[in-house]
PDB file of N, CA and C in Angstrom:
ATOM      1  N   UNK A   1      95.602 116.610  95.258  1.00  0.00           N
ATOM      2  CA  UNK A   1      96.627 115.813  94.619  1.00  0.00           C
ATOM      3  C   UNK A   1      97.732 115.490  95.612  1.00  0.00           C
ATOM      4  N   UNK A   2      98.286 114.339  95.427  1.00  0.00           N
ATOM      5  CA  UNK A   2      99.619 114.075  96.799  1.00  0.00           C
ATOM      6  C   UNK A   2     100.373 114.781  95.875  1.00  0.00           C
ATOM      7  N   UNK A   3     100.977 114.751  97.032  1.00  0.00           N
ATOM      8  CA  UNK A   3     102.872 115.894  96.252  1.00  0.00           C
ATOM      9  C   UNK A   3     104.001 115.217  96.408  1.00  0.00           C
ATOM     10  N   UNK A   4     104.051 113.302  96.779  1.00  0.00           N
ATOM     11  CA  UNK A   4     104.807 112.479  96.853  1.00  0.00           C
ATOM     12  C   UNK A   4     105.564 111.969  95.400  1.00  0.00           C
ATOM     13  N   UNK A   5     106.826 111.880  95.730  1.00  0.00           N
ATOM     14  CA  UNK A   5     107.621 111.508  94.352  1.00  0.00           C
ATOM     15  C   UNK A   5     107.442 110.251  94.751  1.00  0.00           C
ATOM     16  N   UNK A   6     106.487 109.570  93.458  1.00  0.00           N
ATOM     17  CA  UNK A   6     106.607 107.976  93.151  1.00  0.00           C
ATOM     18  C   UNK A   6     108.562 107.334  92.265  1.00  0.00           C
ATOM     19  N   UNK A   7     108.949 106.397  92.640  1.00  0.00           N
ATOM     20  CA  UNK A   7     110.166 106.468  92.369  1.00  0.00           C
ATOM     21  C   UNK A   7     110.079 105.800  90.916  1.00  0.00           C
ATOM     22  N   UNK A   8     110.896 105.826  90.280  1.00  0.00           N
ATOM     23  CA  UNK A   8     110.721 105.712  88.417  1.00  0.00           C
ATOM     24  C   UNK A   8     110.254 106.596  87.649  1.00  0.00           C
ATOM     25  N   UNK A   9     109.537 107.632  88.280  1.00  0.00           N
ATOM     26  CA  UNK A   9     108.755 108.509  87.929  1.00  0.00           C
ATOM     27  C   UNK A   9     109.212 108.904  86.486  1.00  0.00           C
ATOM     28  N   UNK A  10     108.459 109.411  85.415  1.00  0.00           N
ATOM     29  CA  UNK A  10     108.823 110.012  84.354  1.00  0.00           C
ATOM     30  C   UNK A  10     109.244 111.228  84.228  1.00  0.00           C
ATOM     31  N   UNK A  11     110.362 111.936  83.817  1.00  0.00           N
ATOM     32  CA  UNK A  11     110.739 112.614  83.799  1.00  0.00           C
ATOM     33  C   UNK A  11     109.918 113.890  82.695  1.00  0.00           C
ATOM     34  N   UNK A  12     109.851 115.257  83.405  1.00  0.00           N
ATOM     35  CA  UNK A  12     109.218 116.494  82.453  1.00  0.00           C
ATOM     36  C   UNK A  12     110.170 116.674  81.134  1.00  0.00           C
ATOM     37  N   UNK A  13     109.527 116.585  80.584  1.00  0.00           N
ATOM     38  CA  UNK A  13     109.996 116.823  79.080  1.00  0.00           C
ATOM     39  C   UNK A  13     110.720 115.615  78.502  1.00  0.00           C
ATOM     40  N   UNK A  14     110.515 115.161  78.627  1.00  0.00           N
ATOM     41  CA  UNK A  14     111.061 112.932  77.857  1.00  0.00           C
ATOM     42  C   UNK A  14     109.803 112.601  77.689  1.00  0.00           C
ATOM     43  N   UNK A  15     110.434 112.085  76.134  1.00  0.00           N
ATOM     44  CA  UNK A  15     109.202 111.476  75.599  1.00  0.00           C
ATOM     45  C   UNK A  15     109.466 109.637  75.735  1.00  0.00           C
ATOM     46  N   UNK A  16     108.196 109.354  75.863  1.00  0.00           N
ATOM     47  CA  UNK A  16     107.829 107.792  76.346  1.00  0.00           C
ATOM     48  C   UNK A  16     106.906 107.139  75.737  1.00  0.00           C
ATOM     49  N   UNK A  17     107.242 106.330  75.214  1.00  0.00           N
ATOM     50  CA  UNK A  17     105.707 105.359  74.930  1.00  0.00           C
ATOM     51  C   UNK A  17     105.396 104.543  76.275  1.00  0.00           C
ATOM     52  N   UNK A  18     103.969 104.892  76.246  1.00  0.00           N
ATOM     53  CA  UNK A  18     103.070 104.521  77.385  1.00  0.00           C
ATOM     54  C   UNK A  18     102.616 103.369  77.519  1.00  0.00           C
ATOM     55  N   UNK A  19     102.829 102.277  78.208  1.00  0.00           N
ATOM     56  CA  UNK A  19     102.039 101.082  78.460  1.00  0.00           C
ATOM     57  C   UNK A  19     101.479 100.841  80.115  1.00  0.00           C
ATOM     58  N   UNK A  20     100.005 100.620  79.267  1.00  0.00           N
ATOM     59  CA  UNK A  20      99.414  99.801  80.640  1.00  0.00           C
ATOM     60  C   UNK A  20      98.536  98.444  80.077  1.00  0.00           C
ATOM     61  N   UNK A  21      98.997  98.039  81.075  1.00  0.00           N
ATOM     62  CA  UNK A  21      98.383  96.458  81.347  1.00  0.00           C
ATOM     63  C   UNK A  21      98.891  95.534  79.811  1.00  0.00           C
ATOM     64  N   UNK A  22     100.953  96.011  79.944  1.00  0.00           N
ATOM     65  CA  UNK A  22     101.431  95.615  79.011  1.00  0.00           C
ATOM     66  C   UNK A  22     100.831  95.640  77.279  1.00  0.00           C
ATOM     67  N   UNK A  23      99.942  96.622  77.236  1.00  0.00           N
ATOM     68  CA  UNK A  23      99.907  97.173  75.945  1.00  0.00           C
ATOM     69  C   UNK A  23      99.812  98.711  75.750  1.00  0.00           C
ATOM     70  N   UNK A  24     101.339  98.687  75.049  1.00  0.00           N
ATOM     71  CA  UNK A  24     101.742 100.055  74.281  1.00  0.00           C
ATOM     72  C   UNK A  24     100.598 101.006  73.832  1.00  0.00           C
ATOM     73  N   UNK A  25     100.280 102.379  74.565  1.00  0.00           N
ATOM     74  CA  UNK A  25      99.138 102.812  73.751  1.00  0.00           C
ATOM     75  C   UNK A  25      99.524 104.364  72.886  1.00  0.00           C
ATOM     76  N   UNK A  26     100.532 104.720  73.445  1.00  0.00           N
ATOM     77  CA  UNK A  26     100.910 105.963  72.985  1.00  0.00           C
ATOM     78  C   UNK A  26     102.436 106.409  73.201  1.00  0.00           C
ATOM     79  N   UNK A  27     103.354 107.378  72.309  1.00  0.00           N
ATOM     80  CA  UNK A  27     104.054 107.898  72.150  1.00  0.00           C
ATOM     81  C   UNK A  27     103.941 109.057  73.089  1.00  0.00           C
ATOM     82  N   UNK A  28     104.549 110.031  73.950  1.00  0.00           N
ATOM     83  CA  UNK A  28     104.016 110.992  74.755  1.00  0.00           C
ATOM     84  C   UNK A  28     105.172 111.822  74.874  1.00  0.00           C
ATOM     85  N   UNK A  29     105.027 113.088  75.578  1.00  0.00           N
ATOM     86  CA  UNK A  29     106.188 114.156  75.977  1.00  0.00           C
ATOM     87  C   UNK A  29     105.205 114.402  77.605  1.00  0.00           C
ATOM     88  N   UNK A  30     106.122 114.006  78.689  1.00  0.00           N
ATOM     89  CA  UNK A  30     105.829 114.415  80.048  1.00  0.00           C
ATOM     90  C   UNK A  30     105.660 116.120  80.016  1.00  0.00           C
ATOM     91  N   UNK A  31     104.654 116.677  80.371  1.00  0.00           N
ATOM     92  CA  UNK A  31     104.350 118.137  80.426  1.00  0.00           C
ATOM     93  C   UNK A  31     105.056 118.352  81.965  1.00  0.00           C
ATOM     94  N   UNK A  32     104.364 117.551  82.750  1.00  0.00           N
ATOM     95  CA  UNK A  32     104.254 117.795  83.903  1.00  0.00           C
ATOM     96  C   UNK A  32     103.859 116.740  85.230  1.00  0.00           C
ATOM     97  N   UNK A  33     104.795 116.441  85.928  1.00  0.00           N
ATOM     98  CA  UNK A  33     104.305 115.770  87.197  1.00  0.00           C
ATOM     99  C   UNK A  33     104.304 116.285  88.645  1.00  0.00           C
ATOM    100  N   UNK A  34     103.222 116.015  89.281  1.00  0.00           N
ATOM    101  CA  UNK A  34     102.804 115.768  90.385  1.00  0.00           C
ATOM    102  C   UNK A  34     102.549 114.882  91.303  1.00  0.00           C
ATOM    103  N   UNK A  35     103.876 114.935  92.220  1.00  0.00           N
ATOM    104  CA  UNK A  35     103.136 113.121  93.164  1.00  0.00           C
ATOM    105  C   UNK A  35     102.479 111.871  91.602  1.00  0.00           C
ATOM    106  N   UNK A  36     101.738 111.503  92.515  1.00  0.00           N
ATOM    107  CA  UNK A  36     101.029 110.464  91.200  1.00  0.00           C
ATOM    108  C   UNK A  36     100.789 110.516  90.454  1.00  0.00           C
ATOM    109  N   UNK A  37     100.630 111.644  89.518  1.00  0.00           N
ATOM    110  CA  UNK A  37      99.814 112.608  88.699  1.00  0.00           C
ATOM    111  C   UNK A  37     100.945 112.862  87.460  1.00  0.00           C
ATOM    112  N   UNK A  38     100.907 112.546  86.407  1.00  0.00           N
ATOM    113  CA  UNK A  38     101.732 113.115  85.356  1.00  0.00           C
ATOM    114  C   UNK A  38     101.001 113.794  84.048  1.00  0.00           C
ATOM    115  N   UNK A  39     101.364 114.832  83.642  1.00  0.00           N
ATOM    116  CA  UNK A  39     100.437 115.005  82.324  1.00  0.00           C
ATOM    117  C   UNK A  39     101.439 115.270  81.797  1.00  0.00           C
ATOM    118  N   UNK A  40     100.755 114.604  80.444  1.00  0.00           N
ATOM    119  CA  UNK A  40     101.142 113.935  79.167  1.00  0.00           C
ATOM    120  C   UNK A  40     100.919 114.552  77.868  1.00  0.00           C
ATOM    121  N   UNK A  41     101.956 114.799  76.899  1.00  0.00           N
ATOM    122  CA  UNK A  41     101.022 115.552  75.874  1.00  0.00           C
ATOM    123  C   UNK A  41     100.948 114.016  74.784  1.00  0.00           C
ATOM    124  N   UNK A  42     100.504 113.516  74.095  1.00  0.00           N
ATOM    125  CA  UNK A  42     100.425 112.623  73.096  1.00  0.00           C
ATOM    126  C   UNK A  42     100.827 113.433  71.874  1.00  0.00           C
ATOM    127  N   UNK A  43     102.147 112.426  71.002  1.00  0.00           N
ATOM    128  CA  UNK A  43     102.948 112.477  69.748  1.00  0.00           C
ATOM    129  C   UNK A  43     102.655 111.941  68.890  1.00  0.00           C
ATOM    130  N   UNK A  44     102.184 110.305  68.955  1.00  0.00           N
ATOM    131  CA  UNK A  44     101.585 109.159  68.461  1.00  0.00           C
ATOM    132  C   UNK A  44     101.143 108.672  69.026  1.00  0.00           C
ATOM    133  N   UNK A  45      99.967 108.383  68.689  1.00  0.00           N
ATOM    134  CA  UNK A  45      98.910 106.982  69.232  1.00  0.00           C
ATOM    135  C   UNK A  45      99.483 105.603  68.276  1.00  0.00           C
ATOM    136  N   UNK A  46     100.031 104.347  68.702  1.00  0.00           N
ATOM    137  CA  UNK A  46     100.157 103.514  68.283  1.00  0.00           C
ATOM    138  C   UNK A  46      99.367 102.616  68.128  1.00  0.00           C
ATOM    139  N   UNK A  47      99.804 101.610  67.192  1.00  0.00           N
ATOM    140  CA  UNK A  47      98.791 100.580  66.471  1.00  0.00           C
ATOM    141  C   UNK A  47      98.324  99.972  67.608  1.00  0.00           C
ATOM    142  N   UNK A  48      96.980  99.547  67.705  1.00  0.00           N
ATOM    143  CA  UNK A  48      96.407  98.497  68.138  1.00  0.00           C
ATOM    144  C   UNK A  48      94.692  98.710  68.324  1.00  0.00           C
ATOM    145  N   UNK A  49      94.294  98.208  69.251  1.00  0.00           N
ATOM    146  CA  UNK A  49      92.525  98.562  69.308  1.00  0.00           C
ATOM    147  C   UNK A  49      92.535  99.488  70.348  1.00  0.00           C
ATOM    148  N   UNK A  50      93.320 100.422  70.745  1.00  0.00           N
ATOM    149  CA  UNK A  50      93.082 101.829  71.175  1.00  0.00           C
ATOM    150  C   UNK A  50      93.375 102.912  71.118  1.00  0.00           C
ATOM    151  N   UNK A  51      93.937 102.934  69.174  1.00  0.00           N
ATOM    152  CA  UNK A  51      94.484 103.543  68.712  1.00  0.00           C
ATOM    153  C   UNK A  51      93.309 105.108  68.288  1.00  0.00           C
ATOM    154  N   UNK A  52      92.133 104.863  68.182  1.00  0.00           N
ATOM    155  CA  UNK A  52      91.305 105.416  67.439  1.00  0.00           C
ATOM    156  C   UNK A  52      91.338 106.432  69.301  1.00  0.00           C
ATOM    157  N   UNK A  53      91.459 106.177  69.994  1.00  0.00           N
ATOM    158  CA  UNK A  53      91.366 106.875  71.495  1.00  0.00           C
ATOM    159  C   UNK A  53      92.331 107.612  71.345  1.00  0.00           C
ATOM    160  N   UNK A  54      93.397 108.142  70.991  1.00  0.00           N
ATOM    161  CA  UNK A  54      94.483 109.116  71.099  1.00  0.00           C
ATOM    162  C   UNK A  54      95.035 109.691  69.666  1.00  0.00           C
ATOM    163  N   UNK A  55      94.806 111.423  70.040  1.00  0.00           N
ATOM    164  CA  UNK A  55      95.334 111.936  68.451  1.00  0.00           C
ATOM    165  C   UNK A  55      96.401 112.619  69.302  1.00  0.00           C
ATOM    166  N   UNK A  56      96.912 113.119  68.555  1.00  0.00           N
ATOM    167  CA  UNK A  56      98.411 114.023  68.686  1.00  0.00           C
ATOM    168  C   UNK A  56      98.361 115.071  69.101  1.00  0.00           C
ATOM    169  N   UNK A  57      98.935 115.500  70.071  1.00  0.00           N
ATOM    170  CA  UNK A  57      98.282 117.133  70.759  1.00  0.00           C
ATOM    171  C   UNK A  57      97.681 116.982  71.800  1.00  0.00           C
ATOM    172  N   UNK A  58      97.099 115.709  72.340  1.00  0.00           N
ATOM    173  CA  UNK A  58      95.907 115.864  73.428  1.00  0.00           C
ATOM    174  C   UNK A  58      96.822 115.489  74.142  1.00  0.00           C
ATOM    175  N   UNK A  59      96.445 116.447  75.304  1.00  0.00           N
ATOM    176  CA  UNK A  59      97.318 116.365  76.643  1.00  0.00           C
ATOM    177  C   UNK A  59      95.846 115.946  77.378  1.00  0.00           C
ATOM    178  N   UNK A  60      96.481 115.110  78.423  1.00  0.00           N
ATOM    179  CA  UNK A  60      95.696 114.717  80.045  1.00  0.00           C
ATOM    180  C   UNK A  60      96.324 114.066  80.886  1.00  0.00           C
ATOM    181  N   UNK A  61      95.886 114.138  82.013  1.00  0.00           N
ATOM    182  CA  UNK A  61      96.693 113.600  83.189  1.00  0.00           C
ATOM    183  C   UNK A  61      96.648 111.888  83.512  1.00  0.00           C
ATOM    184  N   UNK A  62      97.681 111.020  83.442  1.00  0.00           N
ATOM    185  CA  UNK A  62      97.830 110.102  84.250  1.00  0.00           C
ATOM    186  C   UNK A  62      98.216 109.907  85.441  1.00  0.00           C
ATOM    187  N   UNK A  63      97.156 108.159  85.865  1.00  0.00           N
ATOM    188  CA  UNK A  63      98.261 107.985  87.148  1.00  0.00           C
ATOM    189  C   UNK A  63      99.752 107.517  86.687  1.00  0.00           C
ATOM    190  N   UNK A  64     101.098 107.534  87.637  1.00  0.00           N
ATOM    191  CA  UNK A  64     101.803 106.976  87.065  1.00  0.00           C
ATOM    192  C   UNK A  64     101.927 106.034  87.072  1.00  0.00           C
ATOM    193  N   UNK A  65     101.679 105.435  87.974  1.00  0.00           N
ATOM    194  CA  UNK A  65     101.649 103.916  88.848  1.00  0.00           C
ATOM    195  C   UNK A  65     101.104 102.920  87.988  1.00  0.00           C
ATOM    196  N   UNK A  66     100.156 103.408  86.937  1.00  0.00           N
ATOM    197  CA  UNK A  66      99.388 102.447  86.653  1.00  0.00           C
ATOM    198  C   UNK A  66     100.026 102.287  85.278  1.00  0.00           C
ATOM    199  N   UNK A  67     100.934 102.767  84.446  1.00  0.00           N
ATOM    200  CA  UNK A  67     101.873 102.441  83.271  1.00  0.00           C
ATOM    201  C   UNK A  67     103.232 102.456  83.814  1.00  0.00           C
ATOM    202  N   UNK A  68     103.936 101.370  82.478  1.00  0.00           N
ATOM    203  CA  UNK A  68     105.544 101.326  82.372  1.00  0.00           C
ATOM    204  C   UNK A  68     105.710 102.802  81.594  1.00  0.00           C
ATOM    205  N   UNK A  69     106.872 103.022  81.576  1.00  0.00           N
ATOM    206  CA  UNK A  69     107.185 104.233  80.747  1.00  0.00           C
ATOM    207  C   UNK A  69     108.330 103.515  79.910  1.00  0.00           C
ATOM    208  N   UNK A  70     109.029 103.790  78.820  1.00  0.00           N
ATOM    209  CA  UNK A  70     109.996 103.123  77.988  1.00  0.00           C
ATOM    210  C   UNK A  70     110.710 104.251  77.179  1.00  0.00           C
ATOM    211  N   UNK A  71     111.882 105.179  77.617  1.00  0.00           N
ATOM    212  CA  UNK A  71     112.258 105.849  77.127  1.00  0.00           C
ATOM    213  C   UNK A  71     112.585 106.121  75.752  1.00  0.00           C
ATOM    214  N   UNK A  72     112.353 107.159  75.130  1.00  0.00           N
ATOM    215  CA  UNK A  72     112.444 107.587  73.507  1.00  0.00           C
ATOM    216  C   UNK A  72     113.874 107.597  73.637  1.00  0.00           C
TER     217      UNK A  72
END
């Protein structure tokens, strides 16, 4: 894993709804980041067609780079 701070980075313990490729997919609480690497616990999965992909509780790791974050 790099151990580089990407800048914007999400902060541990702020919760965010997650977008990539400008659609909102989840509500989240930052567990934990690493360089590029953030894990995520999911709060809400929000409406849309990838909603049925995220329940509440499931933590896994993102890149960060590849979502906006939008502070709670």
């Amino acid at each position: 894993m790099n151990a580089h701070t990407i800048k914007d980075s999400p902060t541990t313990g702020k919760t965010y709804t997650c977008v990539l490729n400008e659609q909102p997919l989840y509500d989240a609480t930052v567990e934990s980041t690493k360089g590029c690497w953030a894990t995520v616990k999911v709060v809400q999965p929000l409406p849309g067609k990838f909603s049925n992909q995220y329940k509440p509780g499931q933590v896994f790791d993102i890149k960060v780079q590849l979502y906006d974050f939008i502070e709670k």
